[in-house]
C-alpha atoms as a PDB file:
ATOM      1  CA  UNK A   1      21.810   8.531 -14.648  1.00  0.00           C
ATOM      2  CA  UNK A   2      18.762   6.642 -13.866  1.00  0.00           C
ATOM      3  CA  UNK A   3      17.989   5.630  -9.803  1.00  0.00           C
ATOM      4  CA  UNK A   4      16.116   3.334  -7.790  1.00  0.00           C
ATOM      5  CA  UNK A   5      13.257   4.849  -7.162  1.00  0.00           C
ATOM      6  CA  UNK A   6      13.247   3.090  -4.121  1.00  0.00           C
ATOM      7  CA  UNK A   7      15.544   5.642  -2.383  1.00  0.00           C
ATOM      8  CA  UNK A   8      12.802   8.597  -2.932  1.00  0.00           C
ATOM      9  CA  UNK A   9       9.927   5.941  -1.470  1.00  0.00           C
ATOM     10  CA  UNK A  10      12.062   5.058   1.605  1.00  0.00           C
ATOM     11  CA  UNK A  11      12.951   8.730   2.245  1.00  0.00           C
ATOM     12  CA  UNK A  12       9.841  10.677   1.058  1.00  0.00           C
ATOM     13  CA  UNK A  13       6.875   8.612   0.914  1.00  0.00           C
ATOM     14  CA  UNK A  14       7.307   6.384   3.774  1.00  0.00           C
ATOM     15  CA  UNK A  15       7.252   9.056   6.396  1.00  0.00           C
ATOM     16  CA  UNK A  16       4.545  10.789   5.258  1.00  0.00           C
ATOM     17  CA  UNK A  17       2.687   7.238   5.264  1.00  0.00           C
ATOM     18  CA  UNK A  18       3.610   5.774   8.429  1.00  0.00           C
ATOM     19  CA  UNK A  19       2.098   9.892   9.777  1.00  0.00           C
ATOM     20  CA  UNK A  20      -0.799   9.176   7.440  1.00  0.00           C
ATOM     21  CA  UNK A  21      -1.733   5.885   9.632  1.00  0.00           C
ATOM     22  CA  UNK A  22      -0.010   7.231  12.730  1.00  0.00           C
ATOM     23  CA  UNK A  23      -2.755  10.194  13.057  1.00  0.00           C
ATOM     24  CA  UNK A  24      -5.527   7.407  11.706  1.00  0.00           C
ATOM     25  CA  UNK A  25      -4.666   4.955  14.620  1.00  0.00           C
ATOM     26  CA  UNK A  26      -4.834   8.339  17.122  1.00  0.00           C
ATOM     27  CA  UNK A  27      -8.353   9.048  15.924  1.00  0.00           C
ATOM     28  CA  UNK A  28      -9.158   5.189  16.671  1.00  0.00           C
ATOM     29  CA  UNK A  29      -8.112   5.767  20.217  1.00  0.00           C
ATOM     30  CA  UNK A  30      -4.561   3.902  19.666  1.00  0.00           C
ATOM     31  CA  UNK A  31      -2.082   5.233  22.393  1.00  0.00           C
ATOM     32  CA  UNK A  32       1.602   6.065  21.096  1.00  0.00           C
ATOM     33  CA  UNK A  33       2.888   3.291  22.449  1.00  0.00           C
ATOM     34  CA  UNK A  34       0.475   1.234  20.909  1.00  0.00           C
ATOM     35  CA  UNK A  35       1.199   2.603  17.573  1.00  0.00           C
ATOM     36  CA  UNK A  36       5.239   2.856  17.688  1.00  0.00           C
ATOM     37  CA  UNK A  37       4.754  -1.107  18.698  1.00  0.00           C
ATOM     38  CA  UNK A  38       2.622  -1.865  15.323  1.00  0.00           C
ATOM     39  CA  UNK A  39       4.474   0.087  12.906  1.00  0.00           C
ATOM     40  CA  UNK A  40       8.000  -0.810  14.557  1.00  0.00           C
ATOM     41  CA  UNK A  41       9.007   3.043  15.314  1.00  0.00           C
ATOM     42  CA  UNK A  42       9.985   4.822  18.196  1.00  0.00           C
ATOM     43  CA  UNK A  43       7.254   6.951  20.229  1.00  0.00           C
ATOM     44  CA  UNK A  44       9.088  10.220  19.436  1.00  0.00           C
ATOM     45  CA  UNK A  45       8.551   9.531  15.899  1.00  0.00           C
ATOM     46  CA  UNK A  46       4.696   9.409  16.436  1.00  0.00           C
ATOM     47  CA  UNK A  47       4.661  12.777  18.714  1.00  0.00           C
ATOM     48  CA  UNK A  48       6.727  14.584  15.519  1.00  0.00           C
ATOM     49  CA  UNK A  49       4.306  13.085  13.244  1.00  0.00           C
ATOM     50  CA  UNK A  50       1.413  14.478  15.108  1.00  0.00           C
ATOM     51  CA  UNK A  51       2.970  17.533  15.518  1.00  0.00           C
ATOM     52  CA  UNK A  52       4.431  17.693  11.383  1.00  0.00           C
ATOM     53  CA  UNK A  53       7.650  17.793  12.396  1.00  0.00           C
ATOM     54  CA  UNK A  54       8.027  14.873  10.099  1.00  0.00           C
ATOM     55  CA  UNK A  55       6.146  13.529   6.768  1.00  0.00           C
ATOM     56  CA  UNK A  56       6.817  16.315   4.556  1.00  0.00           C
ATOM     57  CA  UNK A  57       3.992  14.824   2.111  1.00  0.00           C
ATOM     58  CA  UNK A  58       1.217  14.117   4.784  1.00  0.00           C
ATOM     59  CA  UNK A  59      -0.768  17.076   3.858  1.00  0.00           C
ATOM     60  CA  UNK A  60      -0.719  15.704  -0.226  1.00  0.00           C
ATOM     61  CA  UNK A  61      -1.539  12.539   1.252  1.00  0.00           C
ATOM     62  CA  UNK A  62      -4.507  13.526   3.511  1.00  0.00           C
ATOM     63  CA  UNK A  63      -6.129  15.438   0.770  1.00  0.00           C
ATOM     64  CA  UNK A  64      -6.127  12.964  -1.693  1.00  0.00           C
ATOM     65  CA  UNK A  65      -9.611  10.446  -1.474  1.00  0.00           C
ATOM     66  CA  UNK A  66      -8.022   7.205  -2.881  1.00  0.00           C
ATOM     67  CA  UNK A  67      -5.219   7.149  -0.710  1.00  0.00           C
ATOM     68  CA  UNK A  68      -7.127   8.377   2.247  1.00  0.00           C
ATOM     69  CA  UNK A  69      -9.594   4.985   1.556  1.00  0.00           C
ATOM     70  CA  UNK A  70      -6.476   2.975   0.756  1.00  0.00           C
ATOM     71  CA  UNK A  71      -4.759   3.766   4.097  1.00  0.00           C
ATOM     72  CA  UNK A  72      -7.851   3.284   5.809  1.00  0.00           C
ATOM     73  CA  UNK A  73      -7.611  -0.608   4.809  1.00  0.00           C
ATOM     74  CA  UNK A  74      -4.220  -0.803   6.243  1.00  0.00           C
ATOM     75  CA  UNK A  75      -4.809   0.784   9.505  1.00  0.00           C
ATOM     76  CA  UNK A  76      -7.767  -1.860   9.618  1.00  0.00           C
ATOM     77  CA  UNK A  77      -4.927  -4.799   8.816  1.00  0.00           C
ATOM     78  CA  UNK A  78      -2.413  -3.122  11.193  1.00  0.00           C
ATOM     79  CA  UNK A  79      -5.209  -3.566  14.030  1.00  0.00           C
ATOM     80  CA  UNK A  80      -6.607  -6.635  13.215  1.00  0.00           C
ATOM     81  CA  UNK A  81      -3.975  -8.545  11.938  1.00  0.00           C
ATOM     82  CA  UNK A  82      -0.666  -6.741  13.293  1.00  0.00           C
ATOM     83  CA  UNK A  83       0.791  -6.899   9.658  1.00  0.00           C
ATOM     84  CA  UNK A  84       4.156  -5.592   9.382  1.00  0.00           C
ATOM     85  CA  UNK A  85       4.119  -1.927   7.191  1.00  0.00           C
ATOM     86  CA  UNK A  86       7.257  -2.614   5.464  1.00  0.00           C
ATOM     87  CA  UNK A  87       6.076  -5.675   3.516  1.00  0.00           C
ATOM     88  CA  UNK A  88       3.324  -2.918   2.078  1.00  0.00           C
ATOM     89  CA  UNK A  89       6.085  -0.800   1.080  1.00  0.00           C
ATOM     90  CA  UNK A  90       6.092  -1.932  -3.536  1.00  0.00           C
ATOM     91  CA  UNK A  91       2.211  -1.599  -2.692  1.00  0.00           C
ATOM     92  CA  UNK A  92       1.869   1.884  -1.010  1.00  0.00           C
ATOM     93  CA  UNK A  93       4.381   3.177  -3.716  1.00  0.00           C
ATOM     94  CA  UNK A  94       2.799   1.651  -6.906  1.00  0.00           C
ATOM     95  CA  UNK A  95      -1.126   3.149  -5.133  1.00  0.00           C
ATOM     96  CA  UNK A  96       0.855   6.651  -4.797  1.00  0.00           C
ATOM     97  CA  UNK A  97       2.397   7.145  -8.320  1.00  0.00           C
ATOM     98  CA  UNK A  98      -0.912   5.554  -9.974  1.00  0.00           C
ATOM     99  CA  UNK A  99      -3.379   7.974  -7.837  1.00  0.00           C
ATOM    100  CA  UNK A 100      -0.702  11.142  -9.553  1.00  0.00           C
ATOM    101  CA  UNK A 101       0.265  12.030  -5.843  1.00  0.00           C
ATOM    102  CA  UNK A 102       4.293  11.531  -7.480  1.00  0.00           C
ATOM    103  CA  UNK A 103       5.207  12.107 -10.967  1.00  0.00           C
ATOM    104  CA  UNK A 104       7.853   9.450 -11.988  1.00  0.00           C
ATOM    105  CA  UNK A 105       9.444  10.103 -15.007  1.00  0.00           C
ATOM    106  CA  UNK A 106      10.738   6.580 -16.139  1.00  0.00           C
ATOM    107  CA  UNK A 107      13.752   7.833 -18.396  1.00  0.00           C
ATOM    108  CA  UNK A 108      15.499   9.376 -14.243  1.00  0.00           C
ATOM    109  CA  UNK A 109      13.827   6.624 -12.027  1.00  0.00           C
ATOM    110  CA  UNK A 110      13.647   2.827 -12.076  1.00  0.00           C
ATOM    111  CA  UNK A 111      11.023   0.822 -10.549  1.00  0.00           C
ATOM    112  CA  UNK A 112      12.307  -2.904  -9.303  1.00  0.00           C
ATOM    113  CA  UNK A 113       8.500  -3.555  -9.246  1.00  0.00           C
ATOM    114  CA  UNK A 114       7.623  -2.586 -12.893  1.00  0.00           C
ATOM    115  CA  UNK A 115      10.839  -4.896 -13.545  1.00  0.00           C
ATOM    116  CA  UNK A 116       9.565  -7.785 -11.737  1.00  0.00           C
ATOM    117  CA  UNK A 117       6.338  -7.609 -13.566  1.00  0.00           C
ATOM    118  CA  UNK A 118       7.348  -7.704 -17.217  1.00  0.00           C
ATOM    119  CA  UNK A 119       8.960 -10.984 -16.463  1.00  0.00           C
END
């Protein structure tokens, strides 16, 4: 049966993105107040991300050049412009699959983006 492939973003991706930008803002000299504020998360979530407690896929993520440059840009947006990550969410997904970090084989997993687009 095919799924959302929403679910596996929410669950999977997510986490290891909001560590991703978590451990950027750190190295800009963001406190963890400061970034649980921006990215709407609790403090203990940015002390597990520093310490990989959470963000299974931070280490993919980290090693992989176009989505270190990519997440770059939005920890400059976060700071400047306070966006909010969640509206980034289609984005950071569609950047992920297309770089090959996640293999999405379109006959188990639907994409509400890819819908949205053929229309």
């Amino acid at each position: 049966m095919t799924q959302v492939f929403c679910k596996t973003t929410l669950n999977e991706i997510m986490p290891a993105v909001r560590a991703a930008i978590s451990l950027k803002m750190v190295k800009f000299g963001f406190t963890q107040i400061e970034i649980s504020k921006k990215l709407g998360i609790t403090q203990p979530a940015i002390s597990q991300y520093k310490k990989k407690i959470r963000g299974d896929m931070l280490g993919t993520l980290s090693n992989n050049s176009t989505m270190g440059s990519y997440l770059d840009g939005i920890v400059e947006e976060i700071a400047k412009n306070g966006i909010d990550l969640n509206t980034k969410t289609c984005d950071i997904c569609q950047k992920i699959r297309s770089a090959g970090i996640v293999k999405v084989d379109k006959s188990e997993f639907l994409c509400l983006a890819d819908i949205k687009s053929l229309k």
